[in-house]
N, C-alpha and C. Protein backbone atom coordinates (compact mmCIF):
# COMPACT_ATOMS: atom_id res chain seq x y z
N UNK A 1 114.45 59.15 84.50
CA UNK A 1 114.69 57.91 83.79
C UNK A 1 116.19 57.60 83.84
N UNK A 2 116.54 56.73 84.44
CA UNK A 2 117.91 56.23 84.62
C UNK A 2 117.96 54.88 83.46
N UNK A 3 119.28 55.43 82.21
CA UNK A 3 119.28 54.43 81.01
C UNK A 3 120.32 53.25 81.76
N UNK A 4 120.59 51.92 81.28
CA UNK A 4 120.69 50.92 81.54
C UNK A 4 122.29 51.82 80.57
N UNK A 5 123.03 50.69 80.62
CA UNK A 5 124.62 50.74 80.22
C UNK A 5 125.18 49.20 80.22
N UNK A 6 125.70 49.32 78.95
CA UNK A 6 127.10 47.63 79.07
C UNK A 6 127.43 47.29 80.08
N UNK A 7 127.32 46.11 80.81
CA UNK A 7 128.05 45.97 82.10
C UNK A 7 127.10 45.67 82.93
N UNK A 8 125.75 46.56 82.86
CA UNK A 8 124.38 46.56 83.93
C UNK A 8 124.08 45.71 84.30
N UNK A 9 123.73 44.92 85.52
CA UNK A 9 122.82 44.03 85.75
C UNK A 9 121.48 44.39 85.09
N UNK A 10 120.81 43.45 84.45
CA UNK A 10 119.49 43.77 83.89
C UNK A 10 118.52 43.07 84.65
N UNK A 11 117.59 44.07 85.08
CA UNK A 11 116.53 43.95 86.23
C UNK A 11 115.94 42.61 86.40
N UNK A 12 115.00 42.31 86.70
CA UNK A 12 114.64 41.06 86.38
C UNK A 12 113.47 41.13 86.58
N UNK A 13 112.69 40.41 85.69
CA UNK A 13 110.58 40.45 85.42
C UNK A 13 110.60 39.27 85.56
N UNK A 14 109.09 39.49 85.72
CA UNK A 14 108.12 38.44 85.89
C UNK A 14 106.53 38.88 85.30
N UNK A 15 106.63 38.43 84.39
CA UNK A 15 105.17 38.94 83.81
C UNK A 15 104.56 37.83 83.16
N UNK A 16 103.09 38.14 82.52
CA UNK A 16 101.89 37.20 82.05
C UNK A 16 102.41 37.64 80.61
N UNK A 17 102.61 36.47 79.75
CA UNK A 17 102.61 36.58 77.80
C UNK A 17 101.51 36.73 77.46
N UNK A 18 101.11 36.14 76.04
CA UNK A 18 100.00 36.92 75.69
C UNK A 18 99.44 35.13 75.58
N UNK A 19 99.75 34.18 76.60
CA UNK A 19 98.77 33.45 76.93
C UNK A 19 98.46 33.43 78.56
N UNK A 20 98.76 34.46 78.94
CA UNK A 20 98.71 34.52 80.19
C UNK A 20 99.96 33.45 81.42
N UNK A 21 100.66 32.95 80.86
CA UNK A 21 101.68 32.02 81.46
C UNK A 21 102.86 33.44 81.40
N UNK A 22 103.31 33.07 83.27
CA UNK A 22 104.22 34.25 83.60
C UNK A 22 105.87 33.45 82.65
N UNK A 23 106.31 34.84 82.25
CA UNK A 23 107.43 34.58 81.83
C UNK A 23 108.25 35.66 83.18
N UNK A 24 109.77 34.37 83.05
CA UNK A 24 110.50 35.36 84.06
C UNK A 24 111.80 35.64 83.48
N UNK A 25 112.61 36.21 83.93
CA UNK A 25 113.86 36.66 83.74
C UNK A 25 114.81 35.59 83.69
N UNK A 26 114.69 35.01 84.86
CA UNK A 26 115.27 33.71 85.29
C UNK A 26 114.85 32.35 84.01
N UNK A 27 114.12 32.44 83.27
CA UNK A 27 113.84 31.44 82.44
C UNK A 27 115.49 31.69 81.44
N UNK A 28 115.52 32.90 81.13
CA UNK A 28 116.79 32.93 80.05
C UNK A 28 117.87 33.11 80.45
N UNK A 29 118.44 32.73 81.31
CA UNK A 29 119.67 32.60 82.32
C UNK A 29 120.71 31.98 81.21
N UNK A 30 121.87 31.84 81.05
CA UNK A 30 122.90 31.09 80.29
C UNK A 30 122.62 30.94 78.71
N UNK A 31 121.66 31.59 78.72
CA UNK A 31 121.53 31.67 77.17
C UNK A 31 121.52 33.84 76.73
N UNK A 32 121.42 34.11 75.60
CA UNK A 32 121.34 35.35 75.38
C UNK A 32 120.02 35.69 74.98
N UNK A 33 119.70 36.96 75.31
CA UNK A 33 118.66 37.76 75.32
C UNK A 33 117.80 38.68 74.76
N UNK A 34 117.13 39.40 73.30
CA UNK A 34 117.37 39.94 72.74
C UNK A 34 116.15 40.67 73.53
N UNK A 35 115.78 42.16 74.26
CA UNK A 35 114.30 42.25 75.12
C UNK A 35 114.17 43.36 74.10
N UNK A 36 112.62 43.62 73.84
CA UNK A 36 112.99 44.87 73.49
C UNK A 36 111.39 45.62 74.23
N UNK A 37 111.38 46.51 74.05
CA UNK A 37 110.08 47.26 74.65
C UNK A 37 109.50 47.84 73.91
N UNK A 38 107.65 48.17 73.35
CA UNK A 38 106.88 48.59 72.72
C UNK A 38 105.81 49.55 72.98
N UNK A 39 105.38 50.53 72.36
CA UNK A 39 104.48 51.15 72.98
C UNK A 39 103.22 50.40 72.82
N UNK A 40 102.51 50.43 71.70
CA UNK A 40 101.30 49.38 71.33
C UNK A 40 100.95 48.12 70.61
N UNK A 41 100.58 47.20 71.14
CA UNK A 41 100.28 46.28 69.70
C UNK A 41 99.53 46.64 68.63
N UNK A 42 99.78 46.59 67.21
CA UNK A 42 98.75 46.62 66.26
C UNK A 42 98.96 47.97 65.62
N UNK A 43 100.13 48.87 66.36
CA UNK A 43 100.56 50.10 65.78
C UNK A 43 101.42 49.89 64.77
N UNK A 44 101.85 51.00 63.28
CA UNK A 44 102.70 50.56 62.50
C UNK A 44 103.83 49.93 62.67
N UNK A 45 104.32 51.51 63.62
CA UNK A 45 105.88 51.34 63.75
C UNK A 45 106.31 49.67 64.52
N UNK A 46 105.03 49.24 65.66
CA UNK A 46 105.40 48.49 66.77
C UNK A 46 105.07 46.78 65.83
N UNK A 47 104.52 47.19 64.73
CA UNK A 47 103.94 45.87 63.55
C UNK A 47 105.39 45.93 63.26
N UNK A 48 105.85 46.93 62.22
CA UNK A 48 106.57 46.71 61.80
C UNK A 48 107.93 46.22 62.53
N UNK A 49 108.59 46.06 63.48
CA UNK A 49 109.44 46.17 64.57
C UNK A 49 109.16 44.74 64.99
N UNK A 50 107.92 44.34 64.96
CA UNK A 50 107.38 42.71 65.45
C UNK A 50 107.65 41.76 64.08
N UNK A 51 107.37 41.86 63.29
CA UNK A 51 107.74 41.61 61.93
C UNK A 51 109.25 41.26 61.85
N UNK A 52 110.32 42.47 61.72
CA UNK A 52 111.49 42.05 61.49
C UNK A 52 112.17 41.19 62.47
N UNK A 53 111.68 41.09 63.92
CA UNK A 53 111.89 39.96 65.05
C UNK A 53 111.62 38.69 64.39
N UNK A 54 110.48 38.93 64.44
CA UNK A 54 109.55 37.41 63.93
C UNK A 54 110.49 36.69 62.63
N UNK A 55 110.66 37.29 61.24
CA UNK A 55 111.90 37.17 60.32
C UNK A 55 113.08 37.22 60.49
N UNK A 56 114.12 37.37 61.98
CA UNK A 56 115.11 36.96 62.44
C UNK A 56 115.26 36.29 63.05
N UNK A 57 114.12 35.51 63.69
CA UNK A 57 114.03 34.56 65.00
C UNK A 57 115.11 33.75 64.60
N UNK A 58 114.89 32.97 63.22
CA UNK A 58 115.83 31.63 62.66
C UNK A 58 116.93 31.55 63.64
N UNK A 59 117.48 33.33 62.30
CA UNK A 59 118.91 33.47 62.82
C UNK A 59 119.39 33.41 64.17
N UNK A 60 118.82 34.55 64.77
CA UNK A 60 118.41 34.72 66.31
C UNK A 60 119.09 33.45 67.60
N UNK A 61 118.23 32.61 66.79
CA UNK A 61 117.93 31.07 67.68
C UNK A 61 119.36 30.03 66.91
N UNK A 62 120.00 30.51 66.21
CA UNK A 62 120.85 30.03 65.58
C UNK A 62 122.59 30.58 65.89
N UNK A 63 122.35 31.83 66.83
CA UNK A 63 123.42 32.60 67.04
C UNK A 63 123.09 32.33 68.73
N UNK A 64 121.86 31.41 69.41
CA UNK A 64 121.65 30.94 70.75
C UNK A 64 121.07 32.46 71.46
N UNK A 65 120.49 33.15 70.62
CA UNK A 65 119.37 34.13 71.01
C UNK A 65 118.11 33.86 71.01
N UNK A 66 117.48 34.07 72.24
CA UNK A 66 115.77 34.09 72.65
C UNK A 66 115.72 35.69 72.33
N UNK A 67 114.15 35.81 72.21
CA UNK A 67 113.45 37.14 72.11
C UNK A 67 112.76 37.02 72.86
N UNK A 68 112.11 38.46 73.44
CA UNK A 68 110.89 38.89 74.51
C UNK A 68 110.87 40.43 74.06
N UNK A 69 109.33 40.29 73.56
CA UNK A 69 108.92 42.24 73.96
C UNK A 69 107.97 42.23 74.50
N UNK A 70 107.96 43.34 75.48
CA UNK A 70 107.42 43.81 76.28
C UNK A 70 106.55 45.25 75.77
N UNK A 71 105.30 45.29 76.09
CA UNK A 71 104.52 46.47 76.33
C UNK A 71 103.82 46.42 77.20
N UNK A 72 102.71 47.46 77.52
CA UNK A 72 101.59 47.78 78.86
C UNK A 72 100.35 47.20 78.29
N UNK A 73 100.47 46.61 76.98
CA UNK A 73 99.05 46.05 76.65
C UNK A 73 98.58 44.71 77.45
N UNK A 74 97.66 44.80 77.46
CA UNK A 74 96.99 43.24 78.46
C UNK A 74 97.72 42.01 77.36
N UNK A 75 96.98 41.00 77.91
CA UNK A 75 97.58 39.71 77.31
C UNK A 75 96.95 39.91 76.27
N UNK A 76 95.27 39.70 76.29
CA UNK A 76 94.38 39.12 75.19
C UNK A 76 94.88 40.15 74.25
N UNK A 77 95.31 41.35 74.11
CA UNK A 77 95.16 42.30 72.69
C UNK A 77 96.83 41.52 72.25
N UNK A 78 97.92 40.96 73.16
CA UNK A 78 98.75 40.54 72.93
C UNK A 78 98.82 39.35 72.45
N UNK A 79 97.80 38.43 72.54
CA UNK A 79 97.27 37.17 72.04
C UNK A 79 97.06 37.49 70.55
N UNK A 80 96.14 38.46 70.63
CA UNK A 80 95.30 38.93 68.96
C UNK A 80 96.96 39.58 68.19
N UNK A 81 97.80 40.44 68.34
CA UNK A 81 99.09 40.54 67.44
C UNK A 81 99.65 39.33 67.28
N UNK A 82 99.89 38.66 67.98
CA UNK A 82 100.65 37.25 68.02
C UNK A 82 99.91 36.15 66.90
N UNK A 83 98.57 36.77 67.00
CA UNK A 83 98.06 35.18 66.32
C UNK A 83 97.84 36.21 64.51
N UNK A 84 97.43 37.60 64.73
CA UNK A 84 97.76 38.31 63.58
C UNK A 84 98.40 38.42 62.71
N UNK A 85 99.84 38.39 63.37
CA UNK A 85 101.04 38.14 62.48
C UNK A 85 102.05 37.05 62.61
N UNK A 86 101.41 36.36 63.23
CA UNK A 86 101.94 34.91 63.38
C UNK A 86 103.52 35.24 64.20
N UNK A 87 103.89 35.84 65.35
CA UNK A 87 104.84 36.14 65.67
C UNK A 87 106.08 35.50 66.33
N UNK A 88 105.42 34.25 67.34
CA UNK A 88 106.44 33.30 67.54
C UNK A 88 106.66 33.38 68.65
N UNK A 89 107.20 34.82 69.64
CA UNK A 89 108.11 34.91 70.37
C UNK A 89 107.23 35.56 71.11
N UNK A 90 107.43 35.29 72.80
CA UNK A 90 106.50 36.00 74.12
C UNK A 90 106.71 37.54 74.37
N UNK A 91 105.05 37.47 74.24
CA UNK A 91 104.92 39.09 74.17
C UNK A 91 104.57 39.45 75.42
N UNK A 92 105.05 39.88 76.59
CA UNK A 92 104.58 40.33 77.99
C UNK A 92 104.09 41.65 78.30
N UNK A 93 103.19 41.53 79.16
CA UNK A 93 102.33 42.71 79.40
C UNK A 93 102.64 43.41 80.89
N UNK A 94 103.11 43.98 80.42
CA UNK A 94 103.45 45.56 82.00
C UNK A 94 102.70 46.68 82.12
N UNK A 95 101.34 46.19 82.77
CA UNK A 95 100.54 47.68 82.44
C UNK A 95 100.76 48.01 83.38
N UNK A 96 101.51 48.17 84.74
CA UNK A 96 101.60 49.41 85.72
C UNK A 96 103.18 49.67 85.15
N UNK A 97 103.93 49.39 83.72
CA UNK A 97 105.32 49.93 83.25
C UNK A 97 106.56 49.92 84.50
N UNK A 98 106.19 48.98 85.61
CA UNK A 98 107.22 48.94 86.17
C UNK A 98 108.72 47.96 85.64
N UNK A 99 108.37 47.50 85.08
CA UNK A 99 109.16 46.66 84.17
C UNK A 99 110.02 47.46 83.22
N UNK A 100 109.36 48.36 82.40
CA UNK A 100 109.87 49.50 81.24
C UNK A 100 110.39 50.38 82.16
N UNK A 101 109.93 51.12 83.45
CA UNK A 101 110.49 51.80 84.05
C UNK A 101 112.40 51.60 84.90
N UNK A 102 112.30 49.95 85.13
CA UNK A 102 113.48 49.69 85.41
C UNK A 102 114.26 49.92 84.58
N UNK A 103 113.90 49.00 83.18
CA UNK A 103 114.63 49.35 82.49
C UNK A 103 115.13 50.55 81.40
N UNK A 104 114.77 52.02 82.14
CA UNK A 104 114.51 53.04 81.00
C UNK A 104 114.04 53.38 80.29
N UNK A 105 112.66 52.39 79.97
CA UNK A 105 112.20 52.42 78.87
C UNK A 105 110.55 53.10 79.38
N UNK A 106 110.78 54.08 80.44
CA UNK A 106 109.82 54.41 80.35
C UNK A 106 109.96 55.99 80.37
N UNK A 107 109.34 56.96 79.79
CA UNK A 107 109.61 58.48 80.31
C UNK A 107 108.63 59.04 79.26
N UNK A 108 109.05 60.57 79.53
CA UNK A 108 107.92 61.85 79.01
C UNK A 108 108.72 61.72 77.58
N UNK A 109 107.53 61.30 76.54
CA UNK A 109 107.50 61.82 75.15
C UNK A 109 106.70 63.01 74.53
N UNK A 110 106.75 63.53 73.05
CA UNK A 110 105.60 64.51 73.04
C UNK A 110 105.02 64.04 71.40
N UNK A 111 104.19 64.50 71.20
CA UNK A 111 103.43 63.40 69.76
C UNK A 111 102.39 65.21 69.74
N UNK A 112 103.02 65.80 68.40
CA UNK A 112 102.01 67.24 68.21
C UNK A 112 101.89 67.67 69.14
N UNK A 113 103.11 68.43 70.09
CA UNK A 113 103.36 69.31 70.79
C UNK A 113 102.43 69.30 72.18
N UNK A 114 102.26 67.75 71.90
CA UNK A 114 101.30 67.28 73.51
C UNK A 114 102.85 66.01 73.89
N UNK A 115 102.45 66.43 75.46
CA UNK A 115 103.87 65.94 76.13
C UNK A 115 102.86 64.59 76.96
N UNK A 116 103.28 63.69 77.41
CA UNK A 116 102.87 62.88 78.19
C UNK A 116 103.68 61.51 78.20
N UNK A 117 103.36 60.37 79.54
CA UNK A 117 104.55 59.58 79.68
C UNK A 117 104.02 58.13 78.59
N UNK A 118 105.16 57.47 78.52
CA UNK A 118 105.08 56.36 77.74
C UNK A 118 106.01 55.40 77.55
N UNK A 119 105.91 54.70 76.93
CA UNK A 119 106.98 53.59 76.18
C UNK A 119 108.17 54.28 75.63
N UNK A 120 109.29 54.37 76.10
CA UNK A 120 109.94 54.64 74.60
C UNK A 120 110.64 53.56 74.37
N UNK A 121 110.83 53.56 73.25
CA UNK A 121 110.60 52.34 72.11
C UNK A 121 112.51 51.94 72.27
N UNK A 122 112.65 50.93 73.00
CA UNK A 122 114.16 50.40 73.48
C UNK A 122 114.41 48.98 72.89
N UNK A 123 115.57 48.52 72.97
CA UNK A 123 116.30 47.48 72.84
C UNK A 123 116.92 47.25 73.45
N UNK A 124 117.15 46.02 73.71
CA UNK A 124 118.53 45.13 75.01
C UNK A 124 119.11 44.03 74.72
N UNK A 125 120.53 43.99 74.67
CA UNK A 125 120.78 42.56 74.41
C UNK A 125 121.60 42.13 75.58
N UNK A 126 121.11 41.14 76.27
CA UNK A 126 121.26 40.97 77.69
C UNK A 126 121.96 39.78 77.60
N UNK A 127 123.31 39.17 77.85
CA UNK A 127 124.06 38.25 78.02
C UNK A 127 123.27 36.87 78.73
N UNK A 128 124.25 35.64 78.60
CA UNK A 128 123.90 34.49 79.24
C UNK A 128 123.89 34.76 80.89
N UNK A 129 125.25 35.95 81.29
CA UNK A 129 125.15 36.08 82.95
C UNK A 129 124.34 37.32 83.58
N UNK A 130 123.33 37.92 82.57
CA UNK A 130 122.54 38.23 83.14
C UNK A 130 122.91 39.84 82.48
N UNK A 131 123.54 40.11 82.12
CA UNK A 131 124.32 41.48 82.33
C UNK A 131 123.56 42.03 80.29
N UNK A 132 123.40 43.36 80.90
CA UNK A 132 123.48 44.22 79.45
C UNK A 132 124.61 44.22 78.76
N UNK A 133 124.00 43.83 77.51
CA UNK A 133 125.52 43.62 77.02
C UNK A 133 125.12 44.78 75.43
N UNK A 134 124.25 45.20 75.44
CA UNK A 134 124.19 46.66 74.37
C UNK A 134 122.56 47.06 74.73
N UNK A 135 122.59 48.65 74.68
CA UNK A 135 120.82 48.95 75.34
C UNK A 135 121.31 50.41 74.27
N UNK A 136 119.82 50.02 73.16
CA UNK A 136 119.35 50.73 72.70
C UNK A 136 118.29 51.93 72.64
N UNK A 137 117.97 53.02 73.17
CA UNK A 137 117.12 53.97 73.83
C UNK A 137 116.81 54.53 72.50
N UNK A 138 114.93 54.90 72.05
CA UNK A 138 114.71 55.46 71.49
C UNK A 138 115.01 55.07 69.78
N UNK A 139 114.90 53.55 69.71
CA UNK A 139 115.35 52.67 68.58
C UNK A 139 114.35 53.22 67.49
N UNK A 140 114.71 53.08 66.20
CA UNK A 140 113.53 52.95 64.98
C UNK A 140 113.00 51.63 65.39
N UNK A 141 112.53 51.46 64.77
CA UNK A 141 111.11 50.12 64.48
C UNK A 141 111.80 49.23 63.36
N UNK A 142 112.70 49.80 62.56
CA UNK A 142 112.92 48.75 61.74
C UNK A 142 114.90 48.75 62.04
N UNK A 143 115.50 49.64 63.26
CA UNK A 143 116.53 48.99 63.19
C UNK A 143 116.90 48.22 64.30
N UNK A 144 116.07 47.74 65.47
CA UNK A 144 116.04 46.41 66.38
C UNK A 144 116.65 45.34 65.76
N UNK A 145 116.81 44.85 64.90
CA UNK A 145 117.45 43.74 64.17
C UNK A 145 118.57 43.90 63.44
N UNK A 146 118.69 44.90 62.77
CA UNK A 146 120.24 45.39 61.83
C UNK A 146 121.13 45.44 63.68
N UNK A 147 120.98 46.30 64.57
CA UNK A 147 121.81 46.65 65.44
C UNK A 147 122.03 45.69 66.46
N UNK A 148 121.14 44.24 66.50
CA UNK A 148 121.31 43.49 67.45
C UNK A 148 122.19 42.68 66.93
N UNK A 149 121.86 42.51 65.03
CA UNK A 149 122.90 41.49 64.64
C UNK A 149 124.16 42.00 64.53
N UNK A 150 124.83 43.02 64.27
CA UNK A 150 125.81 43.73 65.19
C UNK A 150 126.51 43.42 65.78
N UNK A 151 125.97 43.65 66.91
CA UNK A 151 126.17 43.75 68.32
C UNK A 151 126.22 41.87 68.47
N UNK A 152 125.57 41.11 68.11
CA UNK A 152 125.92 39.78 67.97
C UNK A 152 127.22 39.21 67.66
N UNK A 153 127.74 40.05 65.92
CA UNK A 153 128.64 39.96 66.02
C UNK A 153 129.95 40.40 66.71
N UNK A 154 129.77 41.49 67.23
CA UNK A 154 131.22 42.02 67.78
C UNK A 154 131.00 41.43 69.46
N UNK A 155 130.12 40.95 69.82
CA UNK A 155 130.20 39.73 71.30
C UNK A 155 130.33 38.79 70.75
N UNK A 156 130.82 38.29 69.84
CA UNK A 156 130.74 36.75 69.41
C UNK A 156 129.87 35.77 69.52
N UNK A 157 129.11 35.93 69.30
CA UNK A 157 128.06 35.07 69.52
C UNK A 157 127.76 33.78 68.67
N UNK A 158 127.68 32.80 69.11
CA UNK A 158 126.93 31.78 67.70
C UNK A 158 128.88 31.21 67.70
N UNK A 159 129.85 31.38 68.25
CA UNK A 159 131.13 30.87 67.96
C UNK A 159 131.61 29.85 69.06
């Protein structure tokens, strides 16, 4: 697993949301980026983590930040969180994780001393020119939002 770094070019996707309309990389060009990556829909940690997005969007969209998370779930179970918790923001589906894999966000976890590969649970805040501009590896669920607004502030953002 090779982690992403400040400075990175950040890969670039093309995937189906959870209405099936491909979202690309290229859609958020000149604006900023907030990506983050999930293991499941409908799981606590990944509810809770969708939640505090969904309750920062305002700001978010007010400091000229878009959101996108990404997991390996299909669209339709990504349709059903979205319309669950009323979430707002495109949820894209990478089930062969080549997407999470570019970006680090994919490798061997262990859950009760059973090892196997997965999501790990990342953050990105990816500039208007494309570039990583802070990559979070192995984030809590509820600090995706304390550390992006942050990181918002010390890039200046919203000025």
């Amino acid at each position: 697993m090779t982690e992403l770094r400040t400075g990175d070019e950040a890969p670039p996707f093309s995937l189906p949301d959870q209405r099936g309309k491909l979202v690309d990389m290229a859609d958020y060009l000149g604006r900023r980026l907030l990506l983050y990556f999930y293991p499941k829909a409908e799981t606590s940690g990944c509810t809770v983590q969708a939640q505090a997005v969904r309750d920062a969007q305002e700001d978010l969209r007010t400091l000229g930040v878009d959101v996108v998370a990404i997991s390996p779930d299909p669209p339709e179970r990504l349709r059903r969180f979205d319309e669950h918790h009323g979430l707002g923001f495109p949820l894209l589906s990478d089930p062969d994780h080549a997407v999470a894999d570019a970006y680090g966000a994919w490798g061997e976890k262990s859950l009760y001393g059973h090892r196997f590969f997965g999501v790990i649970r990342s953050s990105f805040l990816v500039g208007p020119d494309g570039r990583v501009e802070r990559a979070w590896y192995r984030i809590s669920p509820g600090q995706t939002v304390p550390k992006a607004m942050r990181a918002l502030e010390e890039v200046g953002a919203g000025r």
